[in-house]
Protein backbone atom coordinates (compact mmCIF):
# COMPACT_ATOMS: atom_id res chain seq x y z
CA UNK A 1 0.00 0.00 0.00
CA UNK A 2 1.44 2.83 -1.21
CA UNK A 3 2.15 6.53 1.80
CA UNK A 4 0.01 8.75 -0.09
CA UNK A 5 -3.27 6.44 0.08
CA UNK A 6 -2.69 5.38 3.56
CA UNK A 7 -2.33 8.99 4.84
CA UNK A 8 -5.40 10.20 3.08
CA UNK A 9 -7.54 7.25 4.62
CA UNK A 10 -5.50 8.44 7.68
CA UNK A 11 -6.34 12.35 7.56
CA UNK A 12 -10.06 10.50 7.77
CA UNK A 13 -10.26 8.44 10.44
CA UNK A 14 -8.20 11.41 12.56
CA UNK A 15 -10.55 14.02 11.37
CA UNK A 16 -14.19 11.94 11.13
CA UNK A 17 -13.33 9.34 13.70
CA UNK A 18 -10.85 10.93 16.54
CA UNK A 19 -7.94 8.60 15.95
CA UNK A 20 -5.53 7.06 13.84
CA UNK A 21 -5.61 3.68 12.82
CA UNK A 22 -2.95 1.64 14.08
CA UNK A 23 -3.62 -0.62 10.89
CA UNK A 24 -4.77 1.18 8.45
CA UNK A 25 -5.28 -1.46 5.81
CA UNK A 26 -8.11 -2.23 7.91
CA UNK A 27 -9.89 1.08 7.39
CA UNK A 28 -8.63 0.69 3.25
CA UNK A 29 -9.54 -2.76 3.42
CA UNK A 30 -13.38 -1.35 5.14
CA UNK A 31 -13.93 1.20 2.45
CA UNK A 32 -13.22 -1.38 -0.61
CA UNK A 33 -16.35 -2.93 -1.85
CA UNK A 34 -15.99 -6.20 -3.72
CA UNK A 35 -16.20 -5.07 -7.38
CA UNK A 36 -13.38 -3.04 -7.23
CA UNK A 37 -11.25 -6.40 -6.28
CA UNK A 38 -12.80 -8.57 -8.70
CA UNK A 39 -11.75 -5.38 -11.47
CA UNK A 40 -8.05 -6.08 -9.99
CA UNK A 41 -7.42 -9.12 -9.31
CA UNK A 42 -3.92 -9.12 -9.95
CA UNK A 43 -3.80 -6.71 -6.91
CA UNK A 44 -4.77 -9.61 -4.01
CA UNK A 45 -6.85 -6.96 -2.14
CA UNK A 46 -9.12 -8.03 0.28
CA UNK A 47 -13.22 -6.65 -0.06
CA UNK A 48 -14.89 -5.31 3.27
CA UNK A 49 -17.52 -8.33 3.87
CA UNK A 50 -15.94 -10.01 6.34
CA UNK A 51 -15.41 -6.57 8.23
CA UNK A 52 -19.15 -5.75 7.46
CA UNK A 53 -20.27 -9.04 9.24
CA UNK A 54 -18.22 -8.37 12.30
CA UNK A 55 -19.44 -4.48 12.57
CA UNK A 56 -22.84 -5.70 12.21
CA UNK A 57 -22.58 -7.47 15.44
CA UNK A 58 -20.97 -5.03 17.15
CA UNK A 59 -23.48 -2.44 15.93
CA UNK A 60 -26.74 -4.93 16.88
CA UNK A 61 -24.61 -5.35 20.63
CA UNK A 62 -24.29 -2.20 21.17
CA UNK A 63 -27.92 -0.71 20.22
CA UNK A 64 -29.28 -4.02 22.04
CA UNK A 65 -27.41 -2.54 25.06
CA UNK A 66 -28.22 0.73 24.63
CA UNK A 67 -32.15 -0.25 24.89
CA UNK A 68 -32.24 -2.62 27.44
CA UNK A 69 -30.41 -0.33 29.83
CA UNK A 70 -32.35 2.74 29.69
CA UNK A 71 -35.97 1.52 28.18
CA UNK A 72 -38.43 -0.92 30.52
CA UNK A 73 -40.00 -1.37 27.63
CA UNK A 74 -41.12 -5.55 25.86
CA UNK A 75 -39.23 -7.30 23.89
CA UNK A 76 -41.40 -6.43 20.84
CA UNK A 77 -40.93 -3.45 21.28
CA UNK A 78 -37.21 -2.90 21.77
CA UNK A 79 -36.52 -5.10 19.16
CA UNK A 80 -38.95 -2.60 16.74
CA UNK A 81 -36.58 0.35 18.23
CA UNK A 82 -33.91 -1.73 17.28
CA UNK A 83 -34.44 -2.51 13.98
CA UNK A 84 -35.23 0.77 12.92
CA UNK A 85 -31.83 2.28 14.09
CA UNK A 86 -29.95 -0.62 12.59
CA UNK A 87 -31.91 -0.73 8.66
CA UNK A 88 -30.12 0.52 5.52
CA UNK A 89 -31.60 3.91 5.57
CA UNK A 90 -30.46 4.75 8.82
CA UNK A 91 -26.59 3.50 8.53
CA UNK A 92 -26.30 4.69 5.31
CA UNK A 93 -27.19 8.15 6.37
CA UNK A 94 -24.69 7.98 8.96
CA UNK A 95 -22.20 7.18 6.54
CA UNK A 96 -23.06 9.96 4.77
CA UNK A 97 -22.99 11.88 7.67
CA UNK A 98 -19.27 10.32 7.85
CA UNK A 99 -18.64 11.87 4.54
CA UNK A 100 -16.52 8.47 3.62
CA UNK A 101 -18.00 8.41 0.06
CA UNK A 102 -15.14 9.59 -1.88
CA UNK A 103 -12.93 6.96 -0.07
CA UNK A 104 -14.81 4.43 -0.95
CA UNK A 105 -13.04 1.71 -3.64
CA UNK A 106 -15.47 0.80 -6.51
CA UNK A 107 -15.34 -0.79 -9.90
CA UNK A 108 -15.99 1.81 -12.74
CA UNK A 109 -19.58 -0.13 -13.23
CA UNK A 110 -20.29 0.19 -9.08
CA UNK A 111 -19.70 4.06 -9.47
CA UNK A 112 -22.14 4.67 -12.49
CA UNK A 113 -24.40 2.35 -10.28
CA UNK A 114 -28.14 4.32 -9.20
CA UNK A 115 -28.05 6.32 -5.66
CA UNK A 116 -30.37 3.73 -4.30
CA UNK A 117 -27.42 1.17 -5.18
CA UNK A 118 -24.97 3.50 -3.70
CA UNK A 119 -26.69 3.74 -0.43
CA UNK A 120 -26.52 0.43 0.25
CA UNK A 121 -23.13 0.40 -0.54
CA UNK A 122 -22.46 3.39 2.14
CA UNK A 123 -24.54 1.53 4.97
CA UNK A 124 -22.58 -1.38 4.10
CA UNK A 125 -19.11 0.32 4.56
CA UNK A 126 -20.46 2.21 7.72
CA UNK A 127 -20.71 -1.50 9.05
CA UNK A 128 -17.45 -2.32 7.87
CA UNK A 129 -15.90 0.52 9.69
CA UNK A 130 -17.12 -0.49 12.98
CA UNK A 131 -15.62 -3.24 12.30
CA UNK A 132 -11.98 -1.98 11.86
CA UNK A 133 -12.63 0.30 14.67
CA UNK A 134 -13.31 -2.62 16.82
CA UNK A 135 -10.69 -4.64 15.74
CA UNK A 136 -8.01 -1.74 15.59
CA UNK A 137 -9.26 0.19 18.56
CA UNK A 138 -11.21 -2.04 20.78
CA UNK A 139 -15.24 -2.22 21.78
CA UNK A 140 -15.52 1.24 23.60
CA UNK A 141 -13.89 3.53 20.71
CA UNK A 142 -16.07 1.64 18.04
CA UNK A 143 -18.98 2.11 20.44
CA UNK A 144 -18.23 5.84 21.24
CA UNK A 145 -19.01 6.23 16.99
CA UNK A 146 -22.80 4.26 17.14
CA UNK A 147 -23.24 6.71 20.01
CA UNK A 148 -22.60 9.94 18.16
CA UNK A 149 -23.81 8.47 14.81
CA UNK A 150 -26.42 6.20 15.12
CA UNK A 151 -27.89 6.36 18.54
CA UNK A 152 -28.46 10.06 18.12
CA UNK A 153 -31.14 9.58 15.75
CA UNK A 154 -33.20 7.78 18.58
CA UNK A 155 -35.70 10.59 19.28
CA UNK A 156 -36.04 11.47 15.76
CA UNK A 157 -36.75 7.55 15.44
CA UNK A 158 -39.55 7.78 18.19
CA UNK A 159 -41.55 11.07 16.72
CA UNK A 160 -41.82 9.84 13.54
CA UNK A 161 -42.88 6.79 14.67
CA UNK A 162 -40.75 5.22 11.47
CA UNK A 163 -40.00 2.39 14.31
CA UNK A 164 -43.45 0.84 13.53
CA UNK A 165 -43.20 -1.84 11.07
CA UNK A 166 -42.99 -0.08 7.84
CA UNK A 167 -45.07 -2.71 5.92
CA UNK A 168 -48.07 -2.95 8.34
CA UNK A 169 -48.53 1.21 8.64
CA UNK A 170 -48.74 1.17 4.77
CA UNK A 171 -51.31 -1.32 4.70
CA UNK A 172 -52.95 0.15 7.48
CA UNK A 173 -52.55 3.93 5.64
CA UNK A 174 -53.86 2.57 1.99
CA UNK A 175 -56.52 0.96 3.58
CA UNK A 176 -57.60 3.84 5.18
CA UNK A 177 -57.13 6.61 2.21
CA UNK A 178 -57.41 4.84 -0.98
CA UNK A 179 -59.69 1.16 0.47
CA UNK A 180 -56.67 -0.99 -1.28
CA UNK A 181 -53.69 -3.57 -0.30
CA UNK A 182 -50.42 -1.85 -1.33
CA UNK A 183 -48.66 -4.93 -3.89
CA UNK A 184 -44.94 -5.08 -3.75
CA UNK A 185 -42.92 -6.19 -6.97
CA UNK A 186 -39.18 -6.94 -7.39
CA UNK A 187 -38.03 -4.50 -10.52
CA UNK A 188 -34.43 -5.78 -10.41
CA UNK A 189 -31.55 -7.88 -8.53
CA UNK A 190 -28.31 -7.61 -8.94
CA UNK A 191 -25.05 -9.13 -7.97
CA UNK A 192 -23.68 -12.78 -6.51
CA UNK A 193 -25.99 -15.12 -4.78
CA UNK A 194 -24.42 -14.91 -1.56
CA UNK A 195 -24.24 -10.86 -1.31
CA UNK A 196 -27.46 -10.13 -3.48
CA UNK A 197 -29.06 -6.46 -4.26
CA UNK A 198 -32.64 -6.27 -4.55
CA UNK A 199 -34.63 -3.33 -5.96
CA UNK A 200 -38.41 -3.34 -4.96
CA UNK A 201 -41.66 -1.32 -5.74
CA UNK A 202 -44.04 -1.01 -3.97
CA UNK A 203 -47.62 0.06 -5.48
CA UNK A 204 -51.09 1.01 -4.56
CA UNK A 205 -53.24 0.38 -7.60
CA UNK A 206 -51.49 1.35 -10.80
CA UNK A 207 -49.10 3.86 -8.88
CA UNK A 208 -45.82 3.26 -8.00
CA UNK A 209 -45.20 5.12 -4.45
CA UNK A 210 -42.10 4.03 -3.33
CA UNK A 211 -39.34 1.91 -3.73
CA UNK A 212 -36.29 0.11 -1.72
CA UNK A 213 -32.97 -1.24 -1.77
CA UNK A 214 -31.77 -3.93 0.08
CA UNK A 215 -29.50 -7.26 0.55
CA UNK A 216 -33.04 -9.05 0.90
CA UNK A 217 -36.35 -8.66 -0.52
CA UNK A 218 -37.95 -8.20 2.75
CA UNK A 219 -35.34 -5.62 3.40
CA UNK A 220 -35.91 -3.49 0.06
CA UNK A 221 -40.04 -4.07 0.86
CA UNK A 222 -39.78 -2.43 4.21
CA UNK A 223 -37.52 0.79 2.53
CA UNK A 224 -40.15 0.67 -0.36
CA UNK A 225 -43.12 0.77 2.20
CA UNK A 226 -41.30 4.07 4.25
CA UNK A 227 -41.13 6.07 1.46
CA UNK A 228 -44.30 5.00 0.64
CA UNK A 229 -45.50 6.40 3.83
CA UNK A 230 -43.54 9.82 3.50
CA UNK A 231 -45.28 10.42 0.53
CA UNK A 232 -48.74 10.15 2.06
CA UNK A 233 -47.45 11.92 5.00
CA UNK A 234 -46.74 14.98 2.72
């Protein structure tokens, strides 16, 4: 790995995150999606999914934590809380809070990709960050960024009440307004089997109101369904 690169994923993680990586091919290795290794093979890089699967325990630990220390609240409940903080839309939008985009390896194809695409690519590396942290850093620092990043957006979480399941208020709202069953269809999927993108529309009649992306159809039906709901909302 070459000074330049590792001092400009550096100037990052000491300006975004608060420290320097004592590794920093793990940060590199976080922000490098898997196309952009298959494009050079000849390289021997390493992709961020195994660094994404250990974040994404890390992440589930520590908003698990979070919720069963200050909220007497049931299981379905916290779990609801839970799953909201941890979807797609709301790691990817701490990503972009992160401002790691530019860092972020892709294949030419992966950059000319759609910005639904893209998110899930961000939420993805967010994961995969936590994951170096934890590893480079230990549990505390890598919790210290779900606080500030993730755990902020509880309240936000609770007015909006986008902790509900997102499927079951649609239903319930087109029911209501337009006396129909919102029908949700799978426009595209993309990638290998075992790290899949799905694409999904959701409609109410003949209109198309929203539509998801996601690393499972159930996933890209429950982004669909939200904005969906924002656009009855407004």
């Amino acid at each position: 790995m070459d000074q330049a690169t590792i001092k400009e994923y550096q100037a990052f993680a000491a300006e975004k995150l608060g420290f320097e990586f004592k590794q920093p091919e793990l940060l590199i290795t976080a922000l490098t999606h898997r196309s952009y290794v298959n494009e050079h093979k000849k390289q021997h890089l390493e992709h961020n999914e195994r660094l994404e699967y250990l974040g994404d325990a890390v992440l589930e630990l520590v908003v698990t934590d979070y919720l069963y220390r200050n909220f007497n609240e049931p299981e379905g409940t916290l779990t609801s809380w839970r799953s909201a903080l941890v979807r797609t839309e709301s790691i990817g939008a701490a990503g972009e809070e992160l401002g790691y985009a530019p860092l972020v390896r892709l294949s030419k194809g992966e950059q000319h990709g759609s910005d639904r695409a893209h998110a899930v690519i961000l939420a993805d590396c967010f994961e995969a960050v936590i994951g170096a942290t934890y590893l480079d850093q230990g549990y505390e620092t890598a919790k210290r960024i779900i606080d500030q990043h993730i755990l902020t957006r509880f309240n936000q979480i609770i007015e909006q009440e986008t902790w509900r399941d997102p499927k079951s208020h649609l239903q319930e709202t087109t029911q209501k307004i337009d006396g129909s069953t919102p029908v949700y269809r799978t426009l595209k999927d993309e990638g290998p089997d075992h790290n899949k993108t799905f694409t999904v529309g959701v409609y109410v009649g003949n209109r198309l109101m929203g539509t998801g992306v996601g690393h499972s159809k159930q996933e890209a039906q429950g982004l669909a369904a939200l904005e969906a709901i924002k656009r009855y909302q407004h």
